[in-house]
N, C-alpha and C. Protein backbone atom coordinates (compact mmCIF):
# COMPACT_ATOMS: atom_id res chain seq x y z
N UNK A 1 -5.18 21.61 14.17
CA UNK A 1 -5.03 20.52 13.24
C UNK A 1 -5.29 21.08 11.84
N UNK A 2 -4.08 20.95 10.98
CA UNK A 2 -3.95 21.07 9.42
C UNK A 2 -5.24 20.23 9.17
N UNK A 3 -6.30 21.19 8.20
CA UNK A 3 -7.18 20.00 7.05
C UNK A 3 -7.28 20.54 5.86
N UNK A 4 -7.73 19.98 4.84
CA UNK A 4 -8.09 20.70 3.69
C UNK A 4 -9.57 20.26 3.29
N UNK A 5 -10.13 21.64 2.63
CA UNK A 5 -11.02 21.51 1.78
C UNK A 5 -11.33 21.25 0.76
N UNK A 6 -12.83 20.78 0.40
CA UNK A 6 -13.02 20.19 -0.89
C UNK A 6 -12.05 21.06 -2.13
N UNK A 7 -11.90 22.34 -1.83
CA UNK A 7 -11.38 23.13 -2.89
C UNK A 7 -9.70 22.69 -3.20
N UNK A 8 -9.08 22.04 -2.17
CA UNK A 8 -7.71 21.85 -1.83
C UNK A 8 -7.19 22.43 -1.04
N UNK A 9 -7.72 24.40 -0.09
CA UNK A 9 -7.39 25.18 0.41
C UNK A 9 -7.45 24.33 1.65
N UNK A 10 -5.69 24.67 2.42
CA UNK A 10 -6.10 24.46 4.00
C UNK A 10 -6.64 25.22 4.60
N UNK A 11 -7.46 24.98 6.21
CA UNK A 11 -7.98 25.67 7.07
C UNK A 11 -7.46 24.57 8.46
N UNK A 12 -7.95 25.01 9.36
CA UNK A 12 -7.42 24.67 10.54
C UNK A 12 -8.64 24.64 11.29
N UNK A 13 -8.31 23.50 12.63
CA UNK A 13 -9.65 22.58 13.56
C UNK A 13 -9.02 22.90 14.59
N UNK A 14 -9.49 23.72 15.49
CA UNK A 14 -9.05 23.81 16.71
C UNK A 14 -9.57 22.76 17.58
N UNK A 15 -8.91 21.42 18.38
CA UNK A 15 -9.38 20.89 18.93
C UNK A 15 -8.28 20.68 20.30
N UNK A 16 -8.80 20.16 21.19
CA UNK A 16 -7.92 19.67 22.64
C UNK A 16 -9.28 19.29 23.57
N UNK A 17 -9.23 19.46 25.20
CA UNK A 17 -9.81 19.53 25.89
C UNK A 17 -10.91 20.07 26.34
N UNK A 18 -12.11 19.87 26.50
CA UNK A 18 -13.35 20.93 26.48
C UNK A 18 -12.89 21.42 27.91
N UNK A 19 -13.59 23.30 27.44
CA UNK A 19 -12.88 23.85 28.42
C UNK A 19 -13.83 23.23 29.84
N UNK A 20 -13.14 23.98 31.10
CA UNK A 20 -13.82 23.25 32.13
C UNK A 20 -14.62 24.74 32.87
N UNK A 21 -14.32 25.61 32.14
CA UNK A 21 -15.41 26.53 32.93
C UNK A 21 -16.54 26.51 33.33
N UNK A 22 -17.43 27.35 33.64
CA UNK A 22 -19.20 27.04 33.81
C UNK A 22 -19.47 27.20 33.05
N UNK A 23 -20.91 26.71 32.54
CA UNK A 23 -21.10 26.69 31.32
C UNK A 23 -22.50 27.45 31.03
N UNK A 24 -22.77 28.98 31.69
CA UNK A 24 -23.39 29.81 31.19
C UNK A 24 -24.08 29.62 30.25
N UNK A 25 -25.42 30.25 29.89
CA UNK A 25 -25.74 30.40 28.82
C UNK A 25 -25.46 31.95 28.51
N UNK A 26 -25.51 32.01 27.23
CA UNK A 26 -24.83 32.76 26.29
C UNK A 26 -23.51 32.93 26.33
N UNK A 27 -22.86 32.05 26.55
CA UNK A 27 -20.98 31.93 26.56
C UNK A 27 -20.62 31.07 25.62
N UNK A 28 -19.21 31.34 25.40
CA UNK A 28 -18.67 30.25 24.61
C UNK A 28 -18.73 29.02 25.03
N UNK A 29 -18.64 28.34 26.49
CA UNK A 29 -18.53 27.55 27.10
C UNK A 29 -20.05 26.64 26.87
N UNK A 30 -20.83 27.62 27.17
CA UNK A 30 -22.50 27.58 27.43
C UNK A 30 -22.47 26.77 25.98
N UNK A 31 -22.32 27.42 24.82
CA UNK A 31 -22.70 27.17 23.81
C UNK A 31 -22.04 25.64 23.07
N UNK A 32 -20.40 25.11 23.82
CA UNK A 32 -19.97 23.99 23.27
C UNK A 32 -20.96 22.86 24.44
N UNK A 33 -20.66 23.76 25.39
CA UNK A 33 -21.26 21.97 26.45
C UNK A 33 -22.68 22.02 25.66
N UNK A 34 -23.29 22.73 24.98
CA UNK A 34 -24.81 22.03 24.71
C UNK A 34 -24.64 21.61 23.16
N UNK A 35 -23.60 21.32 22.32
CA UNK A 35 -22.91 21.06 21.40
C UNK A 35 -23.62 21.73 20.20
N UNK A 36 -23.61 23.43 20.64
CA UNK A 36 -23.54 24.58 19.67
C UNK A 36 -22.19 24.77 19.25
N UNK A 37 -21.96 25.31 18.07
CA UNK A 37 -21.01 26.35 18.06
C UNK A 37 -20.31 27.59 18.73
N UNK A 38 -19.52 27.86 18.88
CA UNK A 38 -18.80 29.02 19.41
C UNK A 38 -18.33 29.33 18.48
N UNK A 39 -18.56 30.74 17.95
CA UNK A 39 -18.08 31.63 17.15
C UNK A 39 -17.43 32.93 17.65
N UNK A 40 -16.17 33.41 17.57
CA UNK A 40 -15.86 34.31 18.34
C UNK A 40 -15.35 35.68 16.65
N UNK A 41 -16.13 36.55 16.72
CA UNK A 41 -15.59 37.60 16.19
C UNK A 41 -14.64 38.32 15.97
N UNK A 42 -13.66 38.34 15.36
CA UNK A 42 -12.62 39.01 15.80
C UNK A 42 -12.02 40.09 14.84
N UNK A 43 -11.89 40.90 14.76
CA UNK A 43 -11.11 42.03 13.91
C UNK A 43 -10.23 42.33 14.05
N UNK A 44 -8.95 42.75 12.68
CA UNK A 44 -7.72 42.84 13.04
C UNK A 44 -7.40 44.31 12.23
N UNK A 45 -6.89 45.63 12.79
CA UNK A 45 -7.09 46.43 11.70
C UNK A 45 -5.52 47.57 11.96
N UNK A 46 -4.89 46.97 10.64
CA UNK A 46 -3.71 47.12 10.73
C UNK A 46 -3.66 48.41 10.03
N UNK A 47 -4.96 49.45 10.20
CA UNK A 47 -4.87 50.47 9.41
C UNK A 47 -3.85 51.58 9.78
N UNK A 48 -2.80 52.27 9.05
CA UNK A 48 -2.12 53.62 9.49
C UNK A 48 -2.79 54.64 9.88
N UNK A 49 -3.82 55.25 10.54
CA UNK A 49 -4.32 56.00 10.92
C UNK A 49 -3.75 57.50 10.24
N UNK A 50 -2.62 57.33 10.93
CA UNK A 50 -2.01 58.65 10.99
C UNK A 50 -1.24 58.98 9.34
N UNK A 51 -1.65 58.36 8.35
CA UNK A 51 -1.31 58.51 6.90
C UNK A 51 -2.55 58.45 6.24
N UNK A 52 -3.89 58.49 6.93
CA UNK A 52 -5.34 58.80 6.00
C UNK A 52 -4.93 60.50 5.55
N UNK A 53 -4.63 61.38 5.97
CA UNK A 53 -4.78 62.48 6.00
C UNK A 53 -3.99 62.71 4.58
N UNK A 54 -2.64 62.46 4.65
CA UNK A 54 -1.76 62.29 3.54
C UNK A 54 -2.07 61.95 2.25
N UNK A 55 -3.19 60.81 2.27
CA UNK A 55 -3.27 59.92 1.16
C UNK A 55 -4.61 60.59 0.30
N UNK A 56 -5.35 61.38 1.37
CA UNK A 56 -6.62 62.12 0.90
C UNK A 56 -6.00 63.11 0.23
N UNK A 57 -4.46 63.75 0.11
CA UNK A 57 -3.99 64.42 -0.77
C UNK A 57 -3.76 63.93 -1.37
N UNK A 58 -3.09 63.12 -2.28
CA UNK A 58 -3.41 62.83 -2.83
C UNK A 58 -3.91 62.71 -4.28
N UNK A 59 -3.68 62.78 -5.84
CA UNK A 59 -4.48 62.72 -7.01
C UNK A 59 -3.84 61.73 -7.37
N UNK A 60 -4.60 60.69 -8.74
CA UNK A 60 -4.39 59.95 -9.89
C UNK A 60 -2.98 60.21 -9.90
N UNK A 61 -2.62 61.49 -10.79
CA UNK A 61 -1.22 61.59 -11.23
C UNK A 61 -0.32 61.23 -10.02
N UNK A 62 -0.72 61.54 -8.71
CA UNK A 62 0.25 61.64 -7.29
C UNK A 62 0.69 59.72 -7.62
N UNK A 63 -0.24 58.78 -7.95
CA UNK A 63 -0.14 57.76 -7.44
C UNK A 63 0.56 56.94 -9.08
N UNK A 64 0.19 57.82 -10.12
CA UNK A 64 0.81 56.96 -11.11
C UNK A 64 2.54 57.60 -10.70
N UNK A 65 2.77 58.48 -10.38
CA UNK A 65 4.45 58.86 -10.31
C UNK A 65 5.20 57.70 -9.69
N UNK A 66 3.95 57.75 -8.02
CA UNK A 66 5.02 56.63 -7.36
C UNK A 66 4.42 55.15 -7.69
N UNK A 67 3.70 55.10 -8.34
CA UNK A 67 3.72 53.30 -9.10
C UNK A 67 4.80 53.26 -9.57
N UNK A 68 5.04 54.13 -10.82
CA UNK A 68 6.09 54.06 -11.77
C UNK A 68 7.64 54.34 -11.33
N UNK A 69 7.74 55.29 -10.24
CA UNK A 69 8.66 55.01 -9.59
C UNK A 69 8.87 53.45 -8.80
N UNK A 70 8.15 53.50 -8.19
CA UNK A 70 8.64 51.96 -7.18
C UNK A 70 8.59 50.66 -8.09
N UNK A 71 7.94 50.54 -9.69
CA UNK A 71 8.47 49.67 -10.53
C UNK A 71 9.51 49.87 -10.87
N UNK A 72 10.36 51.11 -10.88
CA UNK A 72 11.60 51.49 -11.42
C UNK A 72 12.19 50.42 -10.35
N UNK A 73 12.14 50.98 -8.91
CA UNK A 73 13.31 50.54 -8.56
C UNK A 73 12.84 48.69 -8.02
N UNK A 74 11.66 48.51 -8.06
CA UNK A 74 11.89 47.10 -7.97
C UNK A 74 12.40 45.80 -9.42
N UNK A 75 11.88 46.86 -10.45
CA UNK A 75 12.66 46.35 -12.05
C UNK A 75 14.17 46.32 -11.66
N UNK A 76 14.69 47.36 -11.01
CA UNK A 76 15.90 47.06 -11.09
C UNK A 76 16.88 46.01 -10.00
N UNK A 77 15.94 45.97 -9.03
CA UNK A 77 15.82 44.67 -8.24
C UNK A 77 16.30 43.51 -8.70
N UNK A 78 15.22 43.16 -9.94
CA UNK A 78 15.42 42.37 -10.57
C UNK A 78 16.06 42.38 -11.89
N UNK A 79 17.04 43.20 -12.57
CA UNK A 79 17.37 42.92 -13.32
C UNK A 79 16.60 43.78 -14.53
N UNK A 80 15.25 43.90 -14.40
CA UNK A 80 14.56 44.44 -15.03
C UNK A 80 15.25 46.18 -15.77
């Protein structure tokens, strides 16, 4: 469920059916049937691994060339 915050930013309410598992303690389950929170952690890490090595080469000048290149060609994208 779409809501918004005091700020205007949406966020989202996950709601439906409480699950029907057992309800453990220290589980997610455990923690809604005693009407805690469930917080689940999650990390997403869309890092290139295999281009750290590359990028540690790397200098200042290496990165102003291709700024100024890839404004070239997105200026001309647009008209620019």
């Amino acid at each position: 469920m779409r809501r918004t915050d005091p700020y205007g930013k949406p966020y989202y309410w996950i709601y439906g059916a409480l699950p029907t598992d057992v309800a453990d303690d220290g589980t997610d389950v455990g923690a809604v049937a005693n009407d805690m929170v469930s917080i689940t952690p999650i990390g997403l890490d869309m890092t290139e691994h295999s281009v750290q090595g590359l990028l540690r080469q790397w200098t200042f000048d290496t990165l102003l060339v291709r700024a100024a290149a890839y404004a070239g060609v997105a200026g001309a994208r647009h008209g620019l």
